[in-house]
C-alpha atoms as a PDB file:
ATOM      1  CA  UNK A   1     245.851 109.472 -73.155  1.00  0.00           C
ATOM      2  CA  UNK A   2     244.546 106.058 -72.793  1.00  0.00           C
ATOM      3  CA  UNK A   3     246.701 105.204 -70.224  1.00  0.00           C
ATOM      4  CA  UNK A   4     245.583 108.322 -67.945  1.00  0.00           C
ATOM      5  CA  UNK A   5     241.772 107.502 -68.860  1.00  0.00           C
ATOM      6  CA  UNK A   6     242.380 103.559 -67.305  1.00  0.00           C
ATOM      7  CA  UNK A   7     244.633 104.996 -64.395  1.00  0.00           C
ATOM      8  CA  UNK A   8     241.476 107.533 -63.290  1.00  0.00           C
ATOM      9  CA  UNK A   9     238.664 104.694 -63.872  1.00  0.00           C
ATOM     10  CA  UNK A  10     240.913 102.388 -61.561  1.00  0.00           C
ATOM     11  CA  UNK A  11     241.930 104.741 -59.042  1.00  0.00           C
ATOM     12  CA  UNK A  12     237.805 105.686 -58.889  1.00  0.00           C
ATOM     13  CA  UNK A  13     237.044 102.111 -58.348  1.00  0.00           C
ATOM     14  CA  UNK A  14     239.621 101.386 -55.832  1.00  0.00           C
ATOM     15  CA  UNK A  15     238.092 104.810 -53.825  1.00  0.00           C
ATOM     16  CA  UNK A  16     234.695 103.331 -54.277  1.00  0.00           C
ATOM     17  CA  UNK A  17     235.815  99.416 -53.164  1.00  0.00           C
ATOM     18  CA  UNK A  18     237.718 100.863 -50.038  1.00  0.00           C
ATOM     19  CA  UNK A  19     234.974 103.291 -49.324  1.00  0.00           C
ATOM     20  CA  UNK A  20     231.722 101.121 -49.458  1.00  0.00           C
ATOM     21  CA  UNK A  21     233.870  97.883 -47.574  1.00  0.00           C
ATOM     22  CA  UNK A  22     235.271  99.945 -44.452  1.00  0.00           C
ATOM     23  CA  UNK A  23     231.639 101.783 -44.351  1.00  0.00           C
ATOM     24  CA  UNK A  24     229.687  98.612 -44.312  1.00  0.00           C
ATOM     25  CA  UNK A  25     231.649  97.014 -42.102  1.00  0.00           C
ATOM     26  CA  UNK A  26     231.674  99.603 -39.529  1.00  0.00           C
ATOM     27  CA  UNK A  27     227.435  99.391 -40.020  1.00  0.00           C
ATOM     28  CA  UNK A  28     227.109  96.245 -39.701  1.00  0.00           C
ATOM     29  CA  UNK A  29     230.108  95.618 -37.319  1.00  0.00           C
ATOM     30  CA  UNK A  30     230.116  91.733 -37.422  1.00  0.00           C
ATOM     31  CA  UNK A  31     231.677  91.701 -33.758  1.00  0.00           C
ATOM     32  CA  UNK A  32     227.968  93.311 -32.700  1.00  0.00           C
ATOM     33  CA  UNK A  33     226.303  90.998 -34.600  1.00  0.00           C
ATOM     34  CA  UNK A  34     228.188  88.264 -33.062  1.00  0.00           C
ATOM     35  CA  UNK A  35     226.820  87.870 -29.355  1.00  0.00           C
ATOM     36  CA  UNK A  36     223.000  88.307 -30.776  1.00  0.00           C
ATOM     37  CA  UNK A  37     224.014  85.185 -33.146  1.00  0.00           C
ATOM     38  CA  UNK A  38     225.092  83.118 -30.968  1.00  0.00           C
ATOM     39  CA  UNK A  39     222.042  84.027 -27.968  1.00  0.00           C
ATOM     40  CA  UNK A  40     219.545  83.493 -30.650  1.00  0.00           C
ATOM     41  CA  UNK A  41     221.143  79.623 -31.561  1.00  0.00           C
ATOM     42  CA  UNK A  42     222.273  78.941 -27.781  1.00  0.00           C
ATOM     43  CA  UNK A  43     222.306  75.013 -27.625  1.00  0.00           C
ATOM     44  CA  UNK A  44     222.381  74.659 -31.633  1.00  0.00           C
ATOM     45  CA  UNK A  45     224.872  72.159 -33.653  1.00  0.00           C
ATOM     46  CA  UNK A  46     228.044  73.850 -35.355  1.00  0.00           C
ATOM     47  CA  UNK A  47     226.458  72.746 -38.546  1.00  0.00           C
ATOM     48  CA  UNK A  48     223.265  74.451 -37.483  1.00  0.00           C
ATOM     49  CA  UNK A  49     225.299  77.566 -36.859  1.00  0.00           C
ATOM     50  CA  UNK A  50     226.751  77.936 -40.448  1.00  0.00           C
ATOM     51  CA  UNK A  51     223.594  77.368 -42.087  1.00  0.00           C
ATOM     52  CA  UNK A  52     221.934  79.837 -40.506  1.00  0.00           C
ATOM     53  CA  UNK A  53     225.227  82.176 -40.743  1.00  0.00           C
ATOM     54  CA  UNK A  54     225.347  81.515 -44.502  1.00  0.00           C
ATOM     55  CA  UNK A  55     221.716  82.225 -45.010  1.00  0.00           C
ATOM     56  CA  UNK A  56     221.914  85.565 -43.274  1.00  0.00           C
ATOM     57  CA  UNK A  57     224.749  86.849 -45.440  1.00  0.00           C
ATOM     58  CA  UNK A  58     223.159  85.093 -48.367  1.00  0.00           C
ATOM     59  CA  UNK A  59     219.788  87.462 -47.372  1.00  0.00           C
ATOM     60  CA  UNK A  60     221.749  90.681 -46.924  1.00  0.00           C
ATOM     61  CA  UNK A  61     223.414  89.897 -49.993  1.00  0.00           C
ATOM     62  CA  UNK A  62     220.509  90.008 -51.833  1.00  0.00           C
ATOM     63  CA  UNK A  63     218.824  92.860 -49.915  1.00  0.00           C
ATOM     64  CA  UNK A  64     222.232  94.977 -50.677  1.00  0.00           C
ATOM     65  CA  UNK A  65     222.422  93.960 -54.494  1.00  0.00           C
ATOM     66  CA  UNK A  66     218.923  94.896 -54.884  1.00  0.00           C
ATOM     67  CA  UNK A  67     218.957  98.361 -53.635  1.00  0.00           C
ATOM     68  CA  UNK A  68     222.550  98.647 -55.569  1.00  0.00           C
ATOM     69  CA  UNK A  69     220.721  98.148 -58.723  1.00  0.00           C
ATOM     70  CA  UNK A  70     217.452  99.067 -57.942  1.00  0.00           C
ATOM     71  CA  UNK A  71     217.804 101.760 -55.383  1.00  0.00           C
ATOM     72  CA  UNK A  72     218.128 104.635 -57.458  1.00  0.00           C
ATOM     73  CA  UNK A  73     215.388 104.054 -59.535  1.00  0.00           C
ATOM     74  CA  UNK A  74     213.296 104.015 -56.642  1.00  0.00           C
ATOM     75  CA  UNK A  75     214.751 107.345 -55.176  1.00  0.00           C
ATOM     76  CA  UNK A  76     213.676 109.089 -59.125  1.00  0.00           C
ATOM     77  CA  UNK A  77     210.220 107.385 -58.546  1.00  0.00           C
ATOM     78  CA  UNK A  78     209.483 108.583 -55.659  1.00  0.00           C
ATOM     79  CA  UNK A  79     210.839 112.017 -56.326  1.00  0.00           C
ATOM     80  CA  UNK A  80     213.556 111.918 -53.128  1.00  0.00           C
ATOM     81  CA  UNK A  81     216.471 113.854 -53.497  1.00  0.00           C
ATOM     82  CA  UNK A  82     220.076 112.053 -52.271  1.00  0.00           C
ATOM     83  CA  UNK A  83     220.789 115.003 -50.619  1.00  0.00           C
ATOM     84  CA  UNK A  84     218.045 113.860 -48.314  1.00  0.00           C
ATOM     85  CA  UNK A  85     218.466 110.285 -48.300  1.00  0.00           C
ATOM     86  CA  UNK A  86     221.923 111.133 -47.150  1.00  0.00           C
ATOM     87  CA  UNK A  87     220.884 113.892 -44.289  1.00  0.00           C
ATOM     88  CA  UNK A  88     218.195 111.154 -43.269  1.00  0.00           C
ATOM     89  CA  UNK A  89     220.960 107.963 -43.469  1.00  0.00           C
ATOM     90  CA  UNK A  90     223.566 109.855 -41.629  1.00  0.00           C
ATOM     91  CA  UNK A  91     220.591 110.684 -38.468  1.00  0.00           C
ATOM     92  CA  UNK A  92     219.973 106.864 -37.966  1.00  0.00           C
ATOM     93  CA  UNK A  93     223.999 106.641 -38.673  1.00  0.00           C
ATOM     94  CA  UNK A  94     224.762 108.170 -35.483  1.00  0.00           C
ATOM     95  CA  UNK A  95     221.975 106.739 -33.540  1.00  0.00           C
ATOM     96  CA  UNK A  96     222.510 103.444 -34.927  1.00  0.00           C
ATOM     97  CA  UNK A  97     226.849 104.922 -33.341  1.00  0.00           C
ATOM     98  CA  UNK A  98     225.255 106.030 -30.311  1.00  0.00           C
ATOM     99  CA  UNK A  99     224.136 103.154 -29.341  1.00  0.00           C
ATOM    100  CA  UNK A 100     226.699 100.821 -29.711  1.00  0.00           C
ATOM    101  CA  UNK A 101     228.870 103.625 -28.133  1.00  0.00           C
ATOM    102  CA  UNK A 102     226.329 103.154 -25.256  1.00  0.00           C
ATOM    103  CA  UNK A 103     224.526 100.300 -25.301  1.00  0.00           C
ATOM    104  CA  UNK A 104     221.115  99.734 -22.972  1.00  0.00           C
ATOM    105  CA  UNK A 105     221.842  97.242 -19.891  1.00  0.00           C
ATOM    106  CA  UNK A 106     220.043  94.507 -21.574  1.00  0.00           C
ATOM    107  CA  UNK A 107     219.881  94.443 -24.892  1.00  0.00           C
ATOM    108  CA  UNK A 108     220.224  90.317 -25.444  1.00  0.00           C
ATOM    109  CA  UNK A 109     217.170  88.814 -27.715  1.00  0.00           C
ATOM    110  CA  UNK A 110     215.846  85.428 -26.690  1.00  0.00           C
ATOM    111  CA  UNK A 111     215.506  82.596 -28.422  1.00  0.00           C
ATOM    112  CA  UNK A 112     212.011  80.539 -28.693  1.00  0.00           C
ATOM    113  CA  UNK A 113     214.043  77.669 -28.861  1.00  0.00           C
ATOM    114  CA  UNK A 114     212.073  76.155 -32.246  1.00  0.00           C
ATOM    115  CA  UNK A 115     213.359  74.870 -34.705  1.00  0.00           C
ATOM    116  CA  UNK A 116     211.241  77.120 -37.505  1.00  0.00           C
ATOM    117  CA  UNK A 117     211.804  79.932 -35.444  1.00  0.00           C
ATOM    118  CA  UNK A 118     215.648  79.151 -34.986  1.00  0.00           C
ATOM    119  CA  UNK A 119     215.249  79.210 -39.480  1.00  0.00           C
ATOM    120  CA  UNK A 120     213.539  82.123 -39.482  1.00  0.00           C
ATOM    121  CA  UNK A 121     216.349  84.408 -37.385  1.00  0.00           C
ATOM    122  CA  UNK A 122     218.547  84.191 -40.122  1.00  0.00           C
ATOM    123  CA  UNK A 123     216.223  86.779 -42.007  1.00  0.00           C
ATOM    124  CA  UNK A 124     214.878  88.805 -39.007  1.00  0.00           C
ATOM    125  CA  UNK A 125     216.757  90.067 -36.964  1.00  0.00           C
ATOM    126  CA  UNK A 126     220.482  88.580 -38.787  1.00  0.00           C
ATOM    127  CA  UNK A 127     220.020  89.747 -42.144  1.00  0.00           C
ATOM    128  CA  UNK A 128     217.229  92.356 -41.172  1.00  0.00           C
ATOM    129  CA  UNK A 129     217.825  94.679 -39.732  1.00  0.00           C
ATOM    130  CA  UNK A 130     221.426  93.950 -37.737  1.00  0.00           C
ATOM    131  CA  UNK A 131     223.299  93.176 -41.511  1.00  0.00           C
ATOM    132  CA  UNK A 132     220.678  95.338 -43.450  1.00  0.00           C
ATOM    133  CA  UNK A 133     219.275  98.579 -42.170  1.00  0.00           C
ATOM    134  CA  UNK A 134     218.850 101.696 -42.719  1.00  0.00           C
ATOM    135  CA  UNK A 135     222.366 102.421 -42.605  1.00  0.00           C
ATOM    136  CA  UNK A 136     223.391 100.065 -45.648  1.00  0.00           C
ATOM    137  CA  UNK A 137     220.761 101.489 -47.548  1.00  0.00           C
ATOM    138  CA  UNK A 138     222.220 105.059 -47.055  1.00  0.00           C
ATOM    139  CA  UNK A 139     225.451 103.697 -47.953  1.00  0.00           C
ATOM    140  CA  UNK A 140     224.733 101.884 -50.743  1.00  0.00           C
ATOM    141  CA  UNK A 141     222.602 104.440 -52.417  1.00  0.00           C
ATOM    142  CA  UNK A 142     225.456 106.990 -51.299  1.00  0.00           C
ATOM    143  CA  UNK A 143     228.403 104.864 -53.102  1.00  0.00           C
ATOM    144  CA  UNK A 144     226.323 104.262 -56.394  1.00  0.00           C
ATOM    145  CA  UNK A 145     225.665 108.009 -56.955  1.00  0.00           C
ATOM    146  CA  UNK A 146     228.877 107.982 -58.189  1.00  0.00           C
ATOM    147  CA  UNK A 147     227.992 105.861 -61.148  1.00  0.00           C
ATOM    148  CA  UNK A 148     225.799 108.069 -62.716  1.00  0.00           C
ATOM    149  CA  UNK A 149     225.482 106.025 -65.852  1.00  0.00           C
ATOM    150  CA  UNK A 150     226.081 102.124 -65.045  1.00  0.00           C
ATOM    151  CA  UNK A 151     226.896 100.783 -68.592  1.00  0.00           C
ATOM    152  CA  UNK A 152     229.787 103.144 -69.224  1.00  0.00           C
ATOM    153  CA  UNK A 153     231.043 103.100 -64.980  1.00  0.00           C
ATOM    154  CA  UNK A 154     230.714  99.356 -65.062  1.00  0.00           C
ATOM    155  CA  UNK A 155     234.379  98.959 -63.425  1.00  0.00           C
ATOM    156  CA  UNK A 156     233.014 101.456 -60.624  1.00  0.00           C
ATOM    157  CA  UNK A 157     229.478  99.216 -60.246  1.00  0.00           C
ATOM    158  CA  UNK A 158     232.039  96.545 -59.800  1.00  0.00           C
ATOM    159  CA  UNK A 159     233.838  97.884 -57.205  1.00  0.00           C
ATOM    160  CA  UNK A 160     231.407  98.360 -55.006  1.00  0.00           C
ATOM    161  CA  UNK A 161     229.557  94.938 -55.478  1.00  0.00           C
ATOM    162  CA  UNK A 162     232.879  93.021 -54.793  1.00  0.00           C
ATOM    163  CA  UNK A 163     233.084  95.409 -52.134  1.00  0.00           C
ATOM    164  CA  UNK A 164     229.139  94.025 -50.886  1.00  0.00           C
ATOM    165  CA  UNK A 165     230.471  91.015 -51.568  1.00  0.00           C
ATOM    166  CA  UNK A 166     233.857  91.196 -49.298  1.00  0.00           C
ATOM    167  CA  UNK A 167     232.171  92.603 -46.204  1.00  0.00           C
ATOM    168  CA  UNK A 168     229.300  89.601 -46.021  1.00  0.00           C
ATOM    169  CA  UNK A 169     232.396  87.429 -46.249  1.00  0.00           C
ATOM    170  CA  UNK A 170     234.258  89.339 -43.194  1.00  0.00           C
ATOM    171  CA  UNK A 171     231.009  89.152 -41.595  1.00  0.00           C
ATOM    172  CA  UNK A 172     230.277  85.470 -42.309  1.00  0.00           C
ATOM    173  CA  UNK A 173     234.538  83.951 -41.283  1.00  0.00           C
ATOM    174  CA  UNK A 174     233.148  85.808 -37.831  1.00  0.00           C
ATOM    175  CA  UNK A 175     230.082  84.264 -37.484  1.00  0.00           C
ATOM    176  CA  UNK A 176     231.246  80.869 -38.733  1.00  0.00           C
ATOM    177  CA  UNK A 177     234.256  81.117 -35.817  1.00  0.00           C
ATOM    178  CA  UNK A 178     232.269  83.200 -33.047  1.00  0.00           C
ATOM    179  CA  UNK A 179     232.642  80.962 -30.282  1.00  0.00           C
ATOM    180  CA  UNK A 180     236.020  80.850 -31.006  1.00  0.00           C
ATOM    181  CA  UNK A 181     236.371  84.515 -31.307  1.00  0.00           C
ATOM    182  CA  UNK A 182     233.840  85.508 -27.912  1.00  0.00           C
ATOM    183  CA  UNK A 183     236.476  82.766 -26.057  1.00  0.00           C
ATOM    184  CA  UNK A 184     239.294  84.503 -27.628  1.00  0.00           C
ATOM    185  CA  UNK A 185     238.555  88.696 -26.856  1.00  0.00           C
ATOM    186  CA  UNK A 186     235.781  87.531 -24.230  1.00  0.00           C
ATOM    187  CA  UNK A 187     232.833  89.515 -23.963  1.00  0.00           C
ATOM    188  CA  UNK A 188     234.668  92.738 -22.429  1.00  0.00           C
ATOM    189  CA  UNK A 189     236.631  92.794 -25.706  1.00  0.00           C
ATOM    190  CA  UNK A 190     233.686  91.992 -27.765  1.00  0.00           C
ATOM    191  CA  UNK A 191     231.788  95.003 -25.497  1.00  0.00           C
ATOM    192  CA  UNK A 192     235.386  97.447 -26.057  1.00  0.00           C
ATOM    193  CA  UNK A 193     235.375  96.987 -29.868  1.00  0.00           C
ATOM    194  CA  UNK A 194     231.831  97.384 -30.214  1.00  0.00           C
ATOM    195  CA  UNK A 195     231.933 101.183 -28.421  1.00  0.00           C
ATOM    196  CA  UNK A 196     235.019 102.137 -31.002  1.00  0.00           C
ATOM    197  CA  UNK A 197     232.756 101.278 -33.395  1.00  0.00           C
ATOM    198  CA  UNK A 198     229.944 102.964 -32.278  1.00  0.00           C
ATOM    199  CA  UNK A 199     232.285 105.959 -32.093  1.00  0.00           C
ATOM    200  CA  UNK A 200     233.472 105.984 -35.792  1.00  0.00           C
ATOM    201  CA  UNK A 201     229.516 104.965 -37.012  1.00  0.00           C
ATOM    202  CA  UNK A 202     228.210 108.198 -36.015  1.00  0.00           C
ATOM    203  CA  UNK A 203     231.363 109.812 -37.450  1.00  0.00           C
ATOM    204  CA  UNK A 204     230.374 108.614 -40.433  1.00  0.00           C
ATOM    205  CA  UNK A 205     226.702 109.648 -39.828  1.00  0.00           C
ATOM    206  CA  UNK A 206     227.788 112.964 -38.984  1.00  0.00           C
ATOM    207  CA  UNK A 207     230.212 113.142 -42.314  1.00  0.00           C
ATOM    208  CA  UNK A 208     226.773 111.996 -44.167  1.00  0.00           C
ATOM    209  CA  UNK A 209     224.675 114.566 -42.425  1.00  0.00           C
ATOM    210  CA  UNK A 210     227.167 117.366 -43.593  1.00  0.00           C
ATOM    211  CA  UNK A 211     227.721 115.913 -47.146  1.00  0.00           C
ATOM    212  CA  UNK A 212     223.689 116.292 -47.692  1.00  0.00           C
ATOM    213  CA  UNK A 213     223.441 119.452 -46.358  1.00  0.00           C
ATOM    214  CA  UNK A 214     225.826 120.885 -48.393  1.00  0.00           C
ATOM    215  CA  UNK A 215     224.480 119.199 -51.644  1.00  0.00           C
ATOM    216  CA  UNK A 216     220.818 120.390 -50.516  1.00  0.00           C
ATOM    217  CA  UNK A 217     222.299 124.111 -50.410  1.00  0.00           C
ATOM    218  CA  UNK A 218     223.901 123.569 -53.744  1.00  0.00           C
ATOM    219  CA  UNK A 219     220.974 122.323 -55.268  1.00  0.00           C
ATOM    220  CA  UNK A 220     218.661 125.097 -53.542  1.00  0.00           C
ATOM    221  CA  UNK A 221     221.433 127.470 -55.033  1.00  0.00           C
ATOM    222  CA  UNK A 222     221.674 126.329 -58.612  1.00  0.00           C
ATOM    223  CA  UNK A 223     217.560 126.424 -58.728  1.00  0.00           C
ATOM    224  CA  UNK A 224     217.071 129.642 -57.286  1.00  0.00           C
ATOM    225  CA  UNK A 225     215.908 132.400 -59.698  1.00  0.00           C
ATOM    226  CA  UNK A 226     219.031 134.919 -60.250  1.00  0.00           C
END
């Protein structure tokens, strides 16, 4: 009996890590993030470049832990259903899909060139809002309404922070190596990948979309006077 209980809590967290890793890091899709790095630190050191890479993860970290913890709290404060949060996440999903699936003929940021303004990118726009949007809040607050009750689910609470944890990695090996990687796929490759991605991002907007529409029906169902 035991043995069944652990197999079920581990299978749950393995859904959970694979789900929240391959969802973030079709959101944040590090390969998109990649040209708007290096444009705003054109001209920078190498060493410049991993600081501000590390910070950015570091800041999206923090941003994704927060509303991991925090995030459903704020939903019951507010009074917002996750049925909504979920119809609402999956909207900007596919527009965030669109988008990369077409993206506007210039669409490259400049960079002011400072040095406190060269510090300051690795908040806004890096961490916020290319690593953290809208999107990673949806997901996030998606994934952890699984764990309805964190002290006894802490194996699943795990899962998806090593799962937070693993994509900011990903997405900081391709920022650490994205000259490499730009000279390697080029920018048609980087511009090819970018458009699949955009493709399976408002998939997975779409699948959100449906998933709290049918969950607002249910609830409108089980509150309805018989």
């Amino acid at each position: 009996m035991r043995l069944r209980w652990v197999r079920g809590v581990t299978s749950q967290a393995l859904t959970l890590f694979v789900s929240t890793f391959t969802t973030l890091l079709a959101i944040i899709n590090p390969l998109e993030v990649m040209p708007v790095f290096l444009q705003l630190l054109e001209g920078k050191s190498k060493a410049e470049h991993l600081l501000v890479a590390r910070k950015a993860c570091t800041y999206a970290v923090i941003l994704l832990f927060f509303f991991l913890i925090f995030g459903t709290l704020l939903l019951k404060v507010f009074d917002v259903p996750l049925s909504m949060v979920r119809i609402v996440g999956g909207i900007i999903l596919m527009k965030i899909g669109f988008s990369l699936f077409d993206p506007p003929a210039n669409k490259r940021p400049v960079s002011s060139g400072s040095a406190e303004a060269d510090e300051d990118v690795a908040f806004v726009p890096l961490a916020m809002p290319l690593m953290f949007g809208p999107g990673g809040i949806a997901t996030v607050l998606g994934m952890a309404s699984h764990v309805h009750d964190p002290l006894e689910h802490l194996t699943a609470l795990a899962a998806i922070a090593a799962a937070i944890v693993a994509t900011m990695l990903v997405t900081y090996g391709v920022l650490a190596f994205a000259p490499a990687i730009l000279g390697r796929i080029g920018p048609r490759g980087v511009d090819a990948t970018t458009r699949i991605v955009g493709f399976f991002v408002a998939a997975i907007g779409m699948g959100l979309i449906f998933q709290g529409i049918m969950a607002a029906i249910g609830d409108y169902m089980a509150a309805a006077p018989s």
